[in-house]
PDB file of N, CA and C in Angstrom:
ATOM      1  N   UNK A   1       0.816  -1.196   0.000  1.00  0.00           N
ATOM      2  CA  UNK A   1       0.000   0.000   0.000  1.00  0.00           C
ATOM      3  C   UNK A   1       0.862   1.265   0.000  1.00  0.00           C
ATOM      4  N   UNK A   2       1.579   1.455   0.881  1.00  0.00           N
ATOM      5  CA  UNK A   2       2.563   2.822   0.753  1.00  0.00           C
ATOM      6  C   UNK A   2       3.608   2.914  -0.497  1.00  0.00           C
ATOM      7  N   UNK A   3       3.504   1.718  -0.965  1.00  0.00           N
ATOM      8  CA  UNK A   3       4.656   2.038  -2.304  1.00  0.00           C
ATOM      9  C   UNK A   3       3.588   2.900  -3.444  1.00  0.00           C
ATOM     10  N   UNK A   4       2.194   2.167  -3.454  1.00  0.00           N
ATOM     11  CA  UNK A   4       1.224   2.585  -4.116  1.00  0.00           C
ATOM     12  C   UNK A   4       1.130   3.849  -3.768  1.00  0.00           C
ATOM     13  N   UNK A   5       1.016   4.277  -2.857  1.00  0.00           N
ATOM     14  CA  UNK A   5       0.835   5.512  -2.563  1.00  0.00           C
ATOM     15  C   UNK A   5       2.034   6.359  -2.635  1.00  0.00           C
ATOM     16  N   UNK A   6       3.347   6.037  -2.516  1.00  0.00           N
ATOM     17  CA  UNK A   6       3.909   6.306  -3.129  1.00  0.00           C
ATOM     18  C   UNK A   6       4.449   7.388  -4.822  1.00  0.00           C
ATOM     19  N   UNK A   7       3.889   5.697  -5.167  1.00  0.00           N
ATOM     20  CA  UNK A   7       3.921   6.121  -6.823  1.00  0.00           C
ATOM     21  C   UNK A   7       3.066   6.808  -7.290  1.00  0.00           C
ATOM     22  N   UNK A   8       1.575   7.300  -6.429  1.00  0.00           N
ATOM     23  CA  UNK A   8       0.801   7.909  -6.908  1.00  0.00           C
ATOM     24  C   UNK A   8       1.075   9.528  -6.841  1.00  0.00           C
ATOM     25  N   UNK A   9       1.910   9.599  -5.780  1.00  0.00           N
ATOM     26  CA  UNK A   9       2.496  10.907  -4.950  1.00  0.00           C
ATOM     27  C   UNK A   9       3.865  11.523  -5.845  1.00  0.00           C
ATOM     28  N   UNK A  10       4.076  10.999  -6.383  1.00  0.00           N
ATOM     29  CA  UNK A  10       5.558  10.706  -7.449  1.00  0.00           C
ATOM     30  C   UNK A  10       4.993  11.426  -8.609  1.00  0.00           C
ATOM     31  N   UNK A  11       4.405  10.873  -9.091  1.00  0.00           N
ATOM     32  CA  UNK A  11       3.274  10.905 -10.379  1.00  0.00           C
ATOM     33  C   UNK A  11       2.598  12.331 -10.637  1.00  0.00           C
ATOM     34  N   UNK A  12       1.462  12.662  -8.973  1.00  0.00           N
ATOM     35  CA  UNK A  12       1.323  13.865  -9.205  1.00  0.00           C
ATOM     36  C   UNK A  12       2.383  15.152  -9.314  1.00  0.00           C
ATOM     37  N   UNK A  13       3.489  15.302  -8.361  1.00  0.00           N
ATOM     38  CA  UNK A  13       4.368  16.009  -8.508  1.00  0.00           C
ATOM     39  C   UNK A  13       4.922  16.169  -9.885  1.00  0.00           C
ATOM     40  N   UNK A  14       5.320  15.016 -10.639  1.00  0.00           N
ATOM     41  CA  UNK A  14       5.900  15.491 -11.930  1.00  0.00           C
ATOM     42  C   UNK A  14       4.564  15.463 -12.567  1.00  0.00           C
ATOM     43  N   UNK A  15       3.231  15.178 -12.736  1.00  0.00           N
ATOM     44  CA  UNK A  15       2.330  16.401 -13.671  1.00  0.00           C
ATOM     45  C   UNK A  15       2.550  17.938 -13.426  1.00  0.00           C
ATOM     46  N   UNK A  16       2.705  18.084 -12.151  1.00  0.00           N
ATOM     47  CA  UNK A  16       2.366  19.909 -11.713  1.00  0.00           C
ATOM     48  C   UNK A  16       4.195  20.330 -11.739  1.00  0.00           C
ATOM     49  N   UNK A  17       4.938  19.430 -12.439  1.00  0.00           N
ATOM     50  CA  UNK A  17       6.429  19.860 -12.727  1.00  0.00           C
ATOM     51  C   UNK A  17       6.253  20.158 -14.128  1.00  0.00           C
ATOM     52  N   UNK A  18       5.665  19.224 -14.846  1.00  0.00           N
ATOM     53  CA  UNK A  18       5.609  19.286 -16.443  1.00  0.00           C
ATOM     54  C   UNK A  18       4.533  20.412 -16.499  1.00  0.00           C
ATOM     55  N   UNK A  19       3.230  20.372 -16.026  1.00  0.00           N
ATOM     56  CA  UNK A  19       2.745  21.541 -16.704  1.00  0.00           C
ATOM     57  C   UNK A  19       3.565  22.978 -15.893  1.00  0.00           C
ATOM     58  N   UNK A  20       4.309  23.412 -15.179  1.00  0.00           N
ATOM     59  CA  UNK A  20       5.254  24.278 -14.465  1.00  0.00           C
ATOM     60  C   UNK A  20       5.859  24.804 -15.985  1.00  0.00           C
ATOM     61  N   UNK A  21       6.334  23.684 -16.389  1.00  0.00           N
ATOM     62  CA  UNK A  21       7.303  23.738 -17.782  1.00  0.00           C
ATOM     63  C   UNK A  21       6.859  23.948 -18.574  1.00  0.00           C
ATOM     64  N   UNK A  22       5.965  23.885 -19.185  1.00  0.00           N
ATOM     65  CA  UNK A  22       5.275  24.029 -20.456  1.00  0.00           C
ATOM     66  C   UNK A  22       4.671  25.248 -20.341  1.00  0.00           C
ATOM     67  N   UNK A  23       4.184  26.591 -18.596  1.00  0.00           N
ATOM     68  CA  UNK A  23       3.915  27.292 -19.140  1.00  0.00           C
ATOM     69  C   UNK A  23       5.186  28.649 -18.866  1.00  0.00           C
ATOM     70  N   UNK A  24       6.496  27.685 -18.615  1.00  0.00           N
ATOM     71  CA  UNK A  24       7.635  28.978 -19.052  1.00  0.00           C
ATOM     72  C   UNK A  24       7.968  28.849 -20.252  1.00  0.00           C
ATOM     73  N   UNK A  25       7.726  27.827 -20.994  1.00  0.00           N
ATOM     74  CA  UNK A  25       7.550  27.570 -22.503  1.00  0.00           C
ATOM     75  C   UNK A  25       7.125  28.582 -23.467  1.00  0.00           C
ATOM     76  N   UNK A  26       5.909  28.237 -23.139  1.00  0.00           N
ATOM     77  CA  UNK A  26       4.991  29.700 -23.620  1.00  0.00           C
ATOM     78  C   UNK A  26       5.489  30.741 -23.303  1.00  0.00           C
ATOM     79  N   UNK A  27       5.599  31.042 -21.923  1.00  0.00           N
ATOM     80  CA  UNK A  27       5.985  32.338 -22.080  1.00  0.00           C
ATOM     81  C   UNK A  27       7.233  32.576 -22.601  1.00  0.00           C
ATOM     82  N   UNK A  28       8.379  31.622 -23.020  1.00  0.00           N
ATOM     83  CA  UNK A  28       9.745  31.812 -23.502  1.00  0.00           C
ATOM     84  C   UNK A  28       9.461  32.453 -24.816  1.00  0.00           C
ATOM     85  N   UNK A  29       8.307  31.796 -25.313  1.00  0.00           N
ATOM     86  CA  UNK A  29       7.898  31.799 -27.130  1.00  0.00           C
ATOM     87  C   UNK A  29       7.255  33.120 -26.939  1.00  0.00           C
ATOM     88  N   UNK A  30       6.997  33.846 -26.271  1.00  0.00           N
ATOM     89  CA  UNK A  30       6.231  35.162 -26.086  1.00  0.00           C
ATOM     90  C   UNK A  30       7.218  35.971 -26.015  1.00  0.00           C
ATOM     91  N   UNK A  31       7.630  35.973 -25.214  1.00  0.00           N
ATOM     92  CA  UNK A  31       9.046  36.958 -25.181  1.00  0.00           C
ATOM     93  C   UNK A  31       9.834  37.134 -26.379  1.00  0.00           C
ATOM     94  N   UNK A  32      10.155  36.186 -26.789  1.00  0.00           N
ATOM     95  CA  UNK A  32      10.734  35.738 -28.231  1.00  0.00           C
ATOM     96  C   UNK A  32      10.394  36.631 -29.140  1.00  0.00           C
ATOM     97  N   UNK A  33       8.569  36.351 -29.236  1.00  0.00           N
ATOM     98  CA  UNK A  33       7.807  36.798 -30.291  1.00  0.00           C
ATOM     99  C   UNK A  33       8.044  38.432 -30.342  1.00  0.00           C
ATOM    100  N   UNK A  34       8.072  39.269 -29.000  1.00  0.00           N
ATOM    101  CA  UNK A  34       7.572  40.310 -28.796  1.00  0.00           C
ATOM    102  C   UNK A  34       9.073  41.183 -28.807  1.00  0.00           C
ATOM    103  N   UNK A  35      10.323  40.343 -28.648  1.00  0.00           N
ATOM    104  CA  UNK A  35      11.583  41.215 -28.799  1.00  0.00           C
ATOM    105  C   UNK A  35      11.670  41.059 -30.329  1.00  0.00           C
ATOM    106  N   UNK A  36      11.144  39.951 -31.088  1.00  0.00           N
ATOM    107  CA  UNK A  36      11.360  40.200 -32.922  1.00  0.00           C
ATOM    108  C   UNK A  36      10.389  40.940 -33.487  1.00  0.00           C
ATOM    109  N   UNK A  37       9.460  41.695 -33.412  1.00  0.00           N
ATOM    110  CA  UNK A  37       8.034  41.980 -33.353  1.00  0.00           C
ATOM    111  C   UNK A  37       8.884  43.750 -34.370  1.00  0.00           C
ATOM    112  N   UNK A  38       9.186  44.312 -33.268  1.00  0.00           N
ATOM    113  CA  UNK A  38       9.882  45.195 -33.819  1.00  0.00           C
ATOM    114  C   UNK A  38      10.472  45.610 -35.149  1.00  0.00           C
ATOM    115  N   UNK A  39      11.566  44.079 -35.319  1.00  0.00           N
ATOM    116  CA  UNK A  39      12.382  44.105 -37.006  1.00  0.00           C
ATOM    117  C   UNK A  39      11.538  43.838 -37.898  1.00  0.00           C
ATOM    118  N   UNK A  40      10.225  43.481 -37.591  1.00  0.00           N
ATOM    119  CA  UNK A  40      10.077  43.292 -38.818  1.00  0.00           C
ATOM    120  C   UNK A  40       9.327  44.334 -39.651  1.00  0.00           C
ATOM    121  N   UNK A  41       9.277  44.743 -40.623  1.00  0.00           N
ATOM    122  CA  UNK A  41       8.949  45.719 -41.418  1.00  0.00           C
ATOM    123  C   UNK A  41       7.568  45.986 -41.347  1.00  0.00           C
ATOM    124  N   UNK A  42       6.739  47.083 -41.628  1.00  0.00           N
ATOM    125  CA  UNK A  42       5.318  47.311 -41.398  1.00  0.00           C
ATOM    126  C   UNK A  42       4.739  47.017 -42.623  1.00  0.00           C
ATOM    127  N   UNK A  43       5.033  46.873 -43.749  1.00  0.00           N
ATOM    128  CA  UNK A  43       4.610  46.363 -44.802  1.00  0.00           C
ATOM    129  C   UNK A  43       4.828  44.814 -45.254  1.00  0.00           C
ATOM    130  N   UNK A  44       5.608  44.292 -43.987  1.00  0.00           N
ATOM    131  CA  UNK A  44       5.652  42.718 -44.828  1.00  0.00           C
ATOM    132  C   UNK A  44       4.774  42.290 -43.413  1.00  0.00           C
ATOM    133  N   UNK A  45       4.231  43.349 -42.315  1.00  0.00           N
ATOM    134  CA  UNK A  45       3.475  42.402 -41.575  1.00  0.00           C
ATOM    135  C   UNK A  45       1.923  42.651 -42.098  1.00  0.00           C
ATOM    136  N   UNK A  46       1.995  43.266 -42.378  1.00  0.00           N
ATOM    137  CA  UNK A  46       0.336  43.998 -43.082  1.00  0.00           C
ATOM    138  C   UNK A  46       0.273  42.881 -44.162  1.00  0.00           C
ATOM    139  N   UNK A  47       1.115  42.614 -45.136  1.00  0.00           N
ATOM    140  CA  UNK A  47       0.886  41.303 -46.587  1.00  0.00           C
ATOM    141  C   UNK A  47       0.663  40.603 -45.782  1.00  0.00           C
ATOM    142  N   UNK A  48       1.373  39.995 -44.762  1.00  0.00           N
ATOM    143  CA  UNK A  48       1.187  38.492 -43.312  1.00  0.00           C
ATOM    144  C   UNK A  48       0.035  38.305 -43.195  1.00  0.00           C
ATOM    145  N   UNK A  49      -0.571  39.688 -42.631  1.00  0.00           N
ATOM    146  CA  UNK A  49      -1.966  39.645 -42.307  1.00  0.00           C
ATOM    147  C   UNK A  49      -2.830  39.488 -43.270  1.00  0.00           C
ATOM    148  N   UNK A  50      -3.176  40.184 -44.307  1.00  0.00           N
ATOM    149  CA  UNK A  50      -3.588  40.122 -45.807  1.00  0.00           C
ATOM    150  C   UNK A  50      -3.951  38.674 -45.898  1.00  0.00           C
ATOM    151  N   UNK A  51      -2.758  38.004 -45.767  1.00  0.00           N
ATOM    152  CA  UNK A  51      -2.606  36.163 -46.458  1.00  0.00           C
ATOM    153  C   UNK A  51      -3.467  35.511 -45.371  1.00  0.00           C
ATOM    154  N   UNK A  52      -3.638  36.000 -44.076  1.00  0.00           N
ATOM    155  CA  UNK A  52      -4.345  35.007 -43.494  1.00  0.00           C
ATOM    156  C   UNK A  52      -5.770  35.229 -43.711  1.00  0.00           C
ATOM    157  N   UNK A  53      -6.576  36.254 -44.189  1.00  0.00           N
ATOM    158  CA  UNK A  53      -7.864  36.494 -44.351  1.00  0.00           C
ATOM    159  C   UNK A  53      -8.950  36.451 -43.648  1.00  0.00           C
ATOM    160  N   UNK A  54      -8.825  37.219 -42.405  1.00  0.00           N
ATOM    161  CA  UNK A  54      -9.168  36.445 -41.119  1.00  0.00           C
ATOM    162  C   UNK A  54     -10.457  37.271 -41.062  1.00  0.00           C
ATOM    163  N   UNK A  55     -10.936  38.390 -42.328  1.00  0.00           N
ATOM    164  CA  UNK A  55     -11.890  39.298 -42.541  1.00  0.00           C
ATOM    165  C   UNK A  55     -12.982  38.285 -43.498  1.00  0.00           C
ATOM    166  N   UNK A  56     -12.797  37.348 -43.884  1.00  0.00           N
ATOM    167  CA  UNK A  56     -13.592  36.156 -44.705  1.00  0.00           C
ATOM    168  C   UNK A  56     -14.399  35.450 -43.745  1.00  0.00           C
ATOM    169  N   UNK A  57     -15.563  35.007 -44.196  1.00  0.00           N
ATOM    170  CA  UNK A  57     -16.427  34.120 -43.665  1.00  0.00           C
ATOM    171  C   UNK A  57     -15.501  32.565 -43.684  1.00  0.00           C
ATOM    172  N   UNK A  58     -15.585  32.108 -42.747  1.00  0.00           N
ATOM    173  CA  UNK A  58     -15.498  30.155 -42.725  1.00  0.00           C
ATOM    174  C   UNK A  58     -17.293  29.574 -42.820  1.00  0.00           C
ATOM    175  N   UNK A  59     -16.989  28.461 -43.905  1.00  0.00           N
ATOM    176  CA  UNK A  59     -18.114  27.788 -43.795  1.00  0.00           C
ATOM    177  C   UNK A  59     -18.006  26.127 -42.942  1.00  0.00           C
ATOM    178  N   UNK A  60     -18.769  26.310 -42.038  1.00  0.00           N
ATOM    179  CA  UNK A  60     -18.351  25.303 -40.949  1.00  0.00           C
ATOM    180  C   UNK A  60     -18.973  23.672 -41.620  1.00  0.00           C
ATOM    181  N   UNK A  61     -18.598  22.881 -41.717  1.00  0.00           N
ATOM    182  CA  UNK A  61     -19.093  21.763 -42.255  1.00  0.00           C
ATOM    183  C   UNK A  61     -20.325  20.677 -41.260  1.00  0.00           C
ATOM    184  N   UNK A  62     -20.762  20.321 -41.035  1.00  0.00           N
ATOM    185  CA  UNK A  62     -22.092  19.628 -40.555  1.00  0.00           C
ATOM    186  C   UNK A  62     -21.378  19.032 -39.162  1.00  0.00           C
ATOM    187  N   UNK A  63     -21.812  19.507 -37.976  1.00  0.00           N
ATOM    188  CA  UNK A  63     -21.286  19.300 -37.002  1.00  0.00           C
ATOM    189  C   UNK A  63     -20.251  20.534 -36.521  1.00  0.00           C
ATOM    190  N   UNK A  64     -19.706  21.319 -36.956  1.00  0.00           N
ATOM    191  CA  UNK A  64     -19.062  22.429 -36.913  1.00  0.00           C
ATOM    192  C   UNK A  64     -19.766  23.098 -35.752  1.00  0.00           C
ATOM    193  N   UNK A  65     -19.255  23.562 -34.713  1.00  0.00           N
ATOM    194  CA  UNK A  65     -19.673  24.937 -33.723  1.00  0.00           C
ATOM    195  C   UNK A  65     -19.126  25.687 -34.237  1.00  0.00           C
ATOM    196  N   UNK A  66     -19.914  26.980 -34.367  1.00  0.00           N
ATOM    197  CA  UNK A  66     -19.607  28.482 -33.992  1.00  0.00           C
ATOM    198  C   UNK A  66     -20.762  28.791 -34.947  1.00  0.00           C
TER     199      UNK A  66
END
């Protein structure tokens, strides 16, 4: 019984270690994002945006939410 309990005690700690990690992750990729954000030119982020078309309707297929 105590090994079981144990391993269950083991187990939770490294979930709440791994998700710990995954959200300095994110925020590593944020930081990242927001010190390159700057170089890049105002006309090649405006085409960026352009290409994704995010001003268009989606047609949701049968079962689709939203």
């Amino acid at each position: 019984f105590m090994l079981n309990l144990l391993i269950a005690q083991l187990n939770c700690s490294y979930q709440a270690t791994y998700q710990d990690m995954l959200g300095y992750a994110r925020l590593n990729r944020g930081k990242i994002i927001i010190e390159t954000m700057p170089s890049v030119a105002k006309k090649r982020w405006e085409c960026f945006i352009g290409m994704l078309r995010l001003d268009d309707r989606v047609e949701f297929g049968e079962g689709g939410i939203g």
